[in-house]
Protein backbone atom coordinates (compact mmCIF):
# COMPACT_ATOMS: atom_id res chain seq x y z
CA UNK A 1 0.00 0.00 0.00
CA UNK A 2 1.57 3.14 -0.76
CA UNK A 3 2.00 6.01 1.59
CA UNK A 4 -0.66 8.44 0.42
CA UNK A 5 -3.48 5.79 0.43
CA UNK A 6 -2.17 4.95 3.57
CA UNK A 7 -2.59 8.28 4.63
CA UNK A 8 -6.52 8.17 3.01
CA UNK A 9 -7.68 5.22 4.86
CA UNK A 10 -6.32 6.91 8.51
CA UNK A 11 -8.63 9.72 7.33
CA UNK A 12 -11.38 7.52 6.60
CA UNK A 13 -10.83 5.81 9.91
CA UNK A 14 -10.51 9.07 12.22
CA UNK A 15 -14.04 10.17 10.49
CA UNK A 16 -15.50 7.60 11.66
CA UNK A 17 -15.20 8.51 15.14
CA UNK A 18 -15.52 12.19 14.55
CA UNK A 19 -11.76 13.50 14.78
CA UNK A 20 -11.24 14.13 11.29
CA UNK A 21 -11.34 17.90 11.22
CA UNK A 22 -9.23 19.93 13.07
CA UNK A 23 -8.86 23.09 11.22
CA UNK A 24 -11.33 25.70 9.70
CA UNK A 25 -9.70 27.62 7.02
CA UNK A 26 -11.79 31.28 5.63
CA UNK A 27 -10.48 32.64 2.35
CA UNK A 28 -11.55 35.26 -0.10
CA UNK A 29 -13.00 33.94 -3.48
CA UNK A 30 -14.06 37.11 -5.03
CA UNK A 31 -12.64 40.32 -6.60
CA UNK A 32 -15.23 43.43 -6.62
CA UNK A 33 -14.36 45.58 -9.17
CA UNK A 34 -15.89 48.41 -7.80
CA UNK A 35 -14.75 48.37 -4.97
CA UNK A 36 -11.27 47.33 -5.52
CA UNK A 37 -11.53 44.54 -2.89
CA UNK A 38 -11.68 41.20 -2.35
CA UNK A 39 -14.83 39.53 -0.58
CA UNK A 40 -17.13 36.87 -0.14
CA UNK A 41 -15.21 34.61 2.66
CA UNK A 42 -15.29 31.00 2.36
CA UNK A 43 -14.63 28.16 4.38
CA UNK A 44 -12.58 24.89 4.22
CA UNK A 45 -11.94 22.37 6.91
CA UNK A 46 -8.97 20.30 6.99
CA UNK A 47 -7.16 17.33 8.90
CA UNK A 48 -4.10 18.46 10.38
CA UNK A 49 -2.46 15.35 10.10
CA UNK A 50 -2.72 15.57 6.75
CA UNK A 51 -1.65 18.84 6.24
CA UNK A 52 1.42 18.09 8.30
CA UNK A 53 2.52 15.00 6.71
CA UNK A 54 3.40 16.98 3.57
CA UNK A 55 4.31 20.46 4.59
CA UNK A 56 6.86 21.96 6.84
CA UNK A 57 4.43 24.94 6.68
CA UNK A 58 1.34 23.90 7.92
CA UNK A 59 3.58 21.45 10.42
CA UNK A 60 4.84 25.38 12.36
CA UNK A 61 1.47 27.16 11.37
CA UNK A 62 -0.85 24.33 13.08
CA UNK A 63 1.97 23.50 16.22
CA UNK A 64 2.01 27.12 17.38
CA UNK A 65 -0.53 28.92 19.35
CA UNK A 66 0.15 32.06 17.55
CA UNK A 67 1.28 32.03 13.10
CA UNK A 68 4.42 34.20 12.56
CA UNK A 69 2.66 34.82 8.80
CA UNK A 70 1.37 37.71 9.13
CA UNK A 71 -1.60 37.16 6.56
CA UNK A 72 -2.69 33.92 8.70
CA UNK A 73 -4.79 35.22 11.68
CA UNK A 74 -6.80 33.22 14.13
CA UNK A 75 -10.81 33.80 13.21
CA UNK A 76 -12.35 35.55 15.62
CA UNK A 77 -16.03 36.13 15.76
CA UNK A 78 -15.83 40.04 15.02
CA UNK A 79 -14.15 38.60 11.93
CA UNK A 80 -17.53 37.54 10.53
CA UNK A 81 -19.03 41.51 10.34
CA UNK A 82 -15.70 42.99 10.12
CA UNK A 83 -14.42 40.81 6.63
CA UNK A 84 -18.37 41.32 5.31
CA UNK A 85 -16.80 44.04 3.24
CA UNK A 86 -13.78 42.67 2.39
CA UNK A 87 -10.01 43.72 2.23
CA UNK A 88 -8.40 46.10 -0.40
CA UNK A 89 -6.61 44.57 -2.99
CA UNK A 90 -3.38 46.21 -1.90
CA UNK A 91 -4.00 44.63 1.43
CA UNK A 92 -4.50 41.15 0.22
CA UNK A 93 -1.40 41.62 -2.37
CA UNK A 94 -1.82 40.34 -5.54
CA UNK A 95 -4.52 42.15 -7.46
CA UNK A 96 -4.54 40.37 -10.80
CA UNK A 97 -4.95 36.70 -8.92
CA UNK A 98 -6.47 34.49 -11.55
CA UNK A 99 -8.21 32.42 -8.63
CA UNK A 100 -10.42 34.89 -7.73
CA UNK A 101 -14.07 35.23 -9.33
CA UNK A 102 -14.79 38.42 -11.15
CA UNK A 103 -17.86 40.07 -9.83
CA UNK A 104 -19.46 43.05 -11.88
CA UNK A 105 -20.77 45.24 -9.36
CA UNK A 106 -25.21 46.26 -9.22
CA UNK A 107 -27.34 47.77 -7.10
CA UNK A 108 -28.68 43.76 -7.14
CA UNK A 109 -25.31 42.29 -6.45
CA UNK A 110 -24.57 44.43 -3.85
CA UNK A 111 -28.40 43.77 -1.88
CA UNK A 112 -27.51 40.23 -2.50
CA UNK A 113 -23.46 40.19 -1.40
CA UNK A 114 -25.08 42.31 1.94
CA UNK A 115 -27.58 39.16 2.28
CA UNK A 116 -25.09 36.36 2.20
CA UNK A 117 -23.02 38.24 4.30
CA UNK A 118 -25.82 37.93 6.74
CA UNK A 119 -25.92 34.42 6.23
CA UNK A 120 -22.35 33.86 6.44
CA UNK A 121 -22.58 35.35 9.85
CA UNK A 122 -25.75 33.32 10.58
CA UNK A 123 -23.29 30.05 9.53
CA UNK A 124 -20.22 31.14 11.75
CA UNK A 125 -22.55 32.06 15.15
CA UNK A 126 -24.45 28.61 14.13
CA UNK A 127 -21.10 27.15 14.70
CA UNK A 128 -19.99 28.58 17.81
CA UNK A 129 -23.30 27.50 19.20
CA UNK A 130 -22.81 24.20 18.22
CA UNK A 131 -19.19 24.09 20.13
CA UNK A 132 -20.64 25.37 23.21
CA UNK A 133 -23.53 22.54 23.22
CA UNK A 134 -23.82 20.88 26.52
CA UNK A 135 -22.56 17.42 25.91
CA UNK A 136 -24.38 14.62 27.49
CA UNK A 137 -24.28 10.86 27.99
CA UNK A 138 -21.61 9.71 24.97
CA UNK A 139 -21.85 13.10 22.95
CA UNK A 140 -18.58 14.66 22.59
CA UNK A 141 -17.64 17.83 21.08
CA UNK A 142 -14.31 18.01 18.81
CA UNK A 143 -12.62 21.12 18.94
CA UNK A 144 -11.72 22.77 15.75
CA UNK A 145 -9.49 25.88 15.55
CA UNK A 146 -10.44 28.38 12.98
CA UNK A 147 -7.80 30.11 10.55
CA UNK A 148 -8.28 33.47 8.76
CA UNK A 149 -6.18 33.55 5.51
CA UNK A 150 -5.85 36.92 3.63
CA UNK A 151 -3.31 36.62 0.97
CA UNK A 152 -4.91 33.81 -1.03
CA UNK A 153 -7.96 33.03 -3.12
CA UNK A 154 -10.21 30.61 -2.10
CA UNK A 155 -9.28 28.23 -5.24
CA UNK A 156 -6.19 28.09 -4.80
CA UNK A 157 -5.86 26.91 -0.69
CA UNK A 158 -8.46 24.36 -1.58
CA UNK A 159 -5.85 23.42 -4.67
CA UNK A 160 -3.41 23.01 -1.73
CA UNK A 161 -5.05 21.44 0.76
CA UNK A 162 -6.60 18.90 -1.93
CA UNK A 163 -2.68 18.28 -3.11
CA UNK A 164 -1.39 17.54 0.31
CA UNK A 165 -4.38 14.95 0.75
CA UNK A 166 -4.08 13.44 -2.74
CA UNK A 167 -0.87 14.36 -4.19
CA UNK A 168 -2.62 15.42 -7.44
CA UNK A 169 -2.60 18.79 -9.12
CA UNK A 170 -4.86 20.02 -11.58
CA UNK A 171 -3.91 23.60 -13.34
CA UNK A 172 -6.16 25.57 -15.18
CA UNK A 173 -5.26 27.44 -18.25
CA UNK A 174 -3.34 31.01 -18.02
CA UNK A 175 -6.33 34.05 -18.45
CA UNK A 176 -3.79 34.96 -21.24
CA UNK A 177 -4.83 31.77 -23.22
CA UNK A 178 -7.82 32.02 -25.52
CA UNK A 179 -9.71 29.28 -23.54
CA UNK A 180 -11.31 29.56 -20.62
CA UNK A 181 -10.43 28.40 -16.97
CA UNK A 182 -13.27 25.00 -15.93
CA UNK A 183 -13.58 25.36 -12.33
CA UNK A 184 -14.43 21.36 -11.03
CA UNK A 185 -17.63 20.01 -11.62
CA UNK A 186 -17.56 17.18 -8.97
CA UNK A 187 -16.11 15.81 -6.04
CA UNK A 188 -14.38 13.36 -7.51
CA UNK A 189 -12.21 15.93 -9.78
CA UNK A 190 -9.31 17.88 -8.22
CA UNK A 191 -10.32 21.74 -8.04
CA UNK A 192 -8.18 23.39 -10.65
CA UNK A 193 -6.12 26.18 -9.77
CA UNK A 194 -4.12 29.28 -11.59
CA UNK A 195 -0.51 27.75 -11.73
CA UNK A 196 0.84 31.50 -11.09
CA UNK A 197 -1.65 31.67 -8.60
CA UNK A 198 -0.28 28.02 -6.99
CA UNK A 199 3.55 28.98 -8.02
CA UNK A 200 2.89 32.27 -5.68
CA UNK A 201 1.76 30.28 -3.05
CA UNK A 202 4.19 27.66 -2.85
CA UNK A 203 7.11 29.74 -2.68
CA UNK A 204 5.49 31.62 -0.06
CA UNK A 205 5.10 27.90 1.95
CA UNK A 206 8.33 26.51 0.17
CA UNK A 207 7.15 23.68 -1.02
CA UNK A 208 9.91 23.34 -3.94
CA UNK A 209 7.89 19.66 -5.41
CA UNK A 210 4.75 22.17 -5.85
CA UNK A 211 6.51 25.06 -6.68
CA UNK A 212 8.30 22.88 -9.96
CA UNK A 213 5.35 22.02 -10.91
CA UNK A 214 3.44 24.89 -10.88
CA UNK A 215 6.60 26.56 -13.44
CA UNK A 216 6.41 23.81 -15.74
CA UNK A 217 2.58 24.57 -16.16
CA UNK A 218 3.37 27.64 -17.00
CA UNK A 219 6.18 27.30 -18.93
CA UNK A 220 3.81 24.48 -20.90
CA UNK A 221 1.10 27.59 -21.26
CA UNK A 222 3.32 30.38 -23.47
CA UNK A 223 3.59 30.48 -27.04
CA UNK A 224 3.94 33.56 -28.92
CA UNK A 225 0.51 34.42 -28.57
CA UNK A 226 0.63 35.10 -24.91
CA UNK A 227 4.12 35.71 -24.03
CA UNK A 228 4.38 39.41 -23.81
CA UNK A 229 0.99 39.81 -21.70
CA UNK A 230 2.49 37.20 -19.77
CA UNK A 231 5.83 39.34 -19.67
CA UNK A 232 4.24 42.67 -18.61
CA UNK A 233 2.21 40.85 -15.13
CA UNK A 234 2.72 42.31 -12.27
CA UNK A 235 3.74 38.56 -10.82
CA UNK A 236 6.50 38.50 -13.64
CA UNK A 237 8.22 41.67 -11.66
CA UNK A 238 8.46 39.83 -8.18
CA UNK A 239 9.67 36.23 -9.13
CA UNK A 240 12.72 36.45 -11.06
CA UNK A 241 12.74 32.73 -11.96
CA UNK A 242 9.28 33.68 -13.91
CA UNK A 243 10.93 36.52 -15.92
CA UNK A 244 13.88 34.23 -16.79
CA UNK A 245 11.77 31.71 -18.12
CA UNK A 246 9.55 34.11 -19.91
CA UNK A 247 12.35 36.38 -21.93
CA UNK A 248 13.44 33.16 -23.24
CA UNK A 249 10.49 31.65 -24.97
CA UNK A 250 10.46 35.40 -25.85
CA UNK A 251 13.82 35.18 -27.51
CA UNK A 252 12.55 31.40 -28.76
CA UNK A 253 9.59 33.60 -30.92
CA UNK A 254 11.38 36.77 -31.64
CA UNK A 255 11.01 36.46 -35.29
CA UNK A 256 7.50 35.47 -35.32
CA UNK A 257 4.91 37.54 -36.59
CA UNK A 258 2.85 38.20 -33.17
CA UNK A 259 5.84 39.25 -31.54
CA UNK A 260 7.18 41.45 -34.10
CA UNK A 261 3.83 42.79 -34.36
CA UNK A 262 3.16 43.42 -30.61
CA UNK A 263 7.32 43.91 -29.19
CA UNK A 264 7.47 48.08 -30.34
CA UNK A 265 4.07 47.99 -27.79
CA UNK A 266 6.25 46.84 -24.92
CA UNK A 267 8.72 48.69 -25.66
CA UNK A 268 7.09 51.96 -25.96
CA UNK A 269 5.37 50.97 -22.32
CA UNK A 270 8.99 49.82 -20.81
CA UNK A 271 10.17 54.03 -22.32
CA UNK A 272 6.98 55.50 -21.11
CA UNK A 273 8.08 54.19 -17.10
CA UNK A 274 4.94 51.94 -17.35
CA UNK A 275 6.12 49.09 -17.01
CA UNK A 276 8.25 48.84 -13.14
CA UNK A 277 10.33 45.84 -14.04
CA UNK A 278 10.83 46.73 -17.97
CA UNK A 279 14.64 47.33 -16.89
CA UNK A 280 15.26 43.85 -15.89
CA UNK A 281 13.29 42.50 -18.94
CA UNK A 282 15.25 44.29 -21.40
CA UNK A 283 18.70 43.50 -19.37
CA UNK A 284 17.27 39.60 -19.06
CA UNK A 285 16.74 40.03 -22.90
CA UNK A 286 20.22 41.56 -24.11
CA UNK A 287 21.87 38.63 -21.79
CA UNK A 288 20.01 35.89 -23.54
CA UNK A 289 20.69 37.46 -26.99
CA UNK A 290 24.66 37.56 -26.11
CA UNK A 291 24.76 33.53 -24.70
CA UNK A 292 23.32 33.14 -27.71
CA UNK A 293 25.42 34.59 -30.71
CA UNK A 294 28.34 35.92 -29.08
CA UNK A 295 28.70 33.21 -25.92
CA UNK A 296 32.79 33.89 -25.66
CA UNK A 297 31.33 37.26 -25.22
CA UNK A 298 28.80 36.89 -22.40
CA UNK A 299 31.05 34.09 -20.67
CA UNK A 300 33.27 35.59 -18.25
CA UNK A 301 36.89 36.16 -18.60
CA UNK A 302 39.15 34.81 -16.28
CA UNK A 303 39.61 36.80 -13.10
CA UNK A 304 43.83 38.53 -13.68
CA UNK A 305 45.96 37.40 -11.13
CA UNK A 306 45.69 39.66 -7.90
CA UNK A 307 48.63 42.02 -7.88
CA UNK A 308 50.50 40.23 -4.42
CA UNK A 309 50.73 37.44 -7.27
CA UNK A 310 52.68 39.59 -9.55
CA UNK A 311 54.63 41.48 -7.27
CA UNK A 312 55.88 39.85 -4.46
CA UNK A 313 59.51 38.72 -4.19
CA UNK A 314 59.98 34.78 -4.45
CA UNK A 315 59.77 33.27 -0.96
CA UNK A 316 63.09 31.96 0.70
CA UNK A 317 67.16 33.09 0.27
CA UNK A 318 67.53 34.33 -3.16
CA UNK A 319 69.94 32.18 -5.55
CA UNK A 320 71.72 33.80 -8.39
CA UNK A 321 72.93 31.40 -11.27
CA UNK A 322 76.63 32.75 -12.51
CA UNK A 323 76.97 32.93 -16.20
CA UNK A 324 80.20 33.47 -18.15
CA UNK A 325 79.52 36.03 -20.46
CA UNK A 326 80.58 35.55 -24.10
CA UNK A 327 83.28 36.38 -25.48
CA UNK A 328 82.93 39.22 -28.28
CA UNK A 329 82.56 38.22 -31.79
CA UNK A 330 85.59 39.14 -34.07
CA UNK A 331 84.67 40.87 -37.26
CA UNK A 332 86.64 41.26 -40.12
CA UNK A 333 86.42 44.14 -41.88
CA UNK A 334 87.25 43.89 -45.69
């Protein structure tokens, strides 16, 4: 049996008896445009254990009493009226995060965002009722601890949480692409995630396994089609890996017709200051163009000697070598 079914039929086994979750984790799952926040908390409820097992993140986050991330807070109950309208986007610190749902702000969808906030907080006080039930006879209550999580979508923590139970990833194409994301359908799919979204996260965790495969997907998703929307995000300008990768399938499709069309654009945005990391993609770019045709060029010469080397006197007595010195030639003179 390997280890992660293993790991599935101790789940299984603790549900059984009612201690199979420990942990309550609320995310964000919605961007308001008008606004320019992120709302509509959700919940998720995990198994420690199983978190644990495969993270050296969740093992400090769910050991300690208090997180030292700052964007992981305990959930309190003021949290329930205080998150109703959401975080800024600055606040929550990645404002193009393809994990969060677009909603188009109405007079209707903000009545009906004000109702299930009501509910939400009809959900969370339903559940702290339920913890302070008075046991009797056999009842028991299992304690659950409740984790407020500000600095990811929704999506993408259950993406997470569902890898570190199942080992199984499931990315969802870049917004870039001409298709559109398919968020799961059933339980028995894995929930597809943004892998920028998932690459973000798992460097924040340092999960390296995750954080491979979360590049690959989206070094798998450019062609020249996308490459330079890709190239301008603002996720490019804080992961330099991601830049790296970019510029050279950008180099790869230089002489293509998209990116000749479309490069003068970036350009003209990198001159115009609009672009905060256009420095390092044009420095990124002129590097990969010099490994390429002039690599004697871009390798680097040999460091010169240091100047003790050239300077100093031989080590030790000094030893002169006598020579006789030759005897002058005669020459005849005619």
């Amino acid at each position: 049996m390997s280890s992660n079914q293993a790991r599935i039929n101790a789940l299984l086994r603790k549900s059984l008896i009612g201690e199979l979750l420990d942990t309550q984790f609320y995310l964000f799952s919605v961007r308001s445009k008008r606004k320019g926040n992120v709302t509509n908390l959700q919940a998720l409820f995990a198994n420690d254990e199983a978190l644990t097992a495969g993270s050296e993140y969740f093992n400090s986050l769910l050991s300690e009493k208090t997180s030292n991330d700052s964007a992981v807070v305990e959930f309190q109950d003021y949290h329930a009226s205080s998150c109703e309208g959401g975080i800024s986007l600055d606040e929550y610190g990645y404002a193009s995060d393809s994990d969060l749902d677009e909603e188009e702000e109405t007079d209707e969808t903000v009545q009906d965002n004000e109702k299930c906030a009501e509910v939400s907080a009809e959900q969370v006080s339903r559940t702290v009722s339920i913890k302070g039930f008075a046991t009797k006879g056999a009842q028991r209550i299992i304690p659950s601890r409740r984790v407020l999580v500000t600095d990811t979508a929704f999506n993408t923590w259950q993406a997470l949480l569902d890898y570190l139970y199942t080992d199984e990833i499931v990315f969802a194409p870049l917004r870039s692409q001409a298709s559109k994301s398919a968020r799961r359908r059933s339980l028995g799919e894995a929930p597809p995630c943004s892998p920028k979204s998932m690459y973000r996260l798992a460097c924040k965790i340092k999960h390296d396994k995750l954080q491979a495969k979360a590049l690959a997907a989206i070094r798998s998703s450019l062609t020249e089609h996308n490459v330079l929307q890709e190239l301008s995000s603002s996720l490019t300008s804080k992961f330099p890996a991601i830049l790296e990768m970019e510029v050279e399938i950008l180099f790869q499709n230089i002489v293509t017709p998209t990116i000749m069309k479309d490069f003068p654009t970036l350009i003209q945005r990198i001159a115009s200051a609009n672009l905060p990391h256009g420095a390092d993609i044009l420095t990124k770019l002129h590097e990969t163009m010099l490994r390429q045709h002039y690599p004697r060029i871009s390798s680097p010469a040999p460091a010169p000697a240091p100047a003790s080397e050239k300077c100093s006197p031989p080590s030790g007595p000094f030893k002169f070598n006598w020579e006789e010195p030759q005897k002058p030639v005669a020459v005849s003179w005619t």
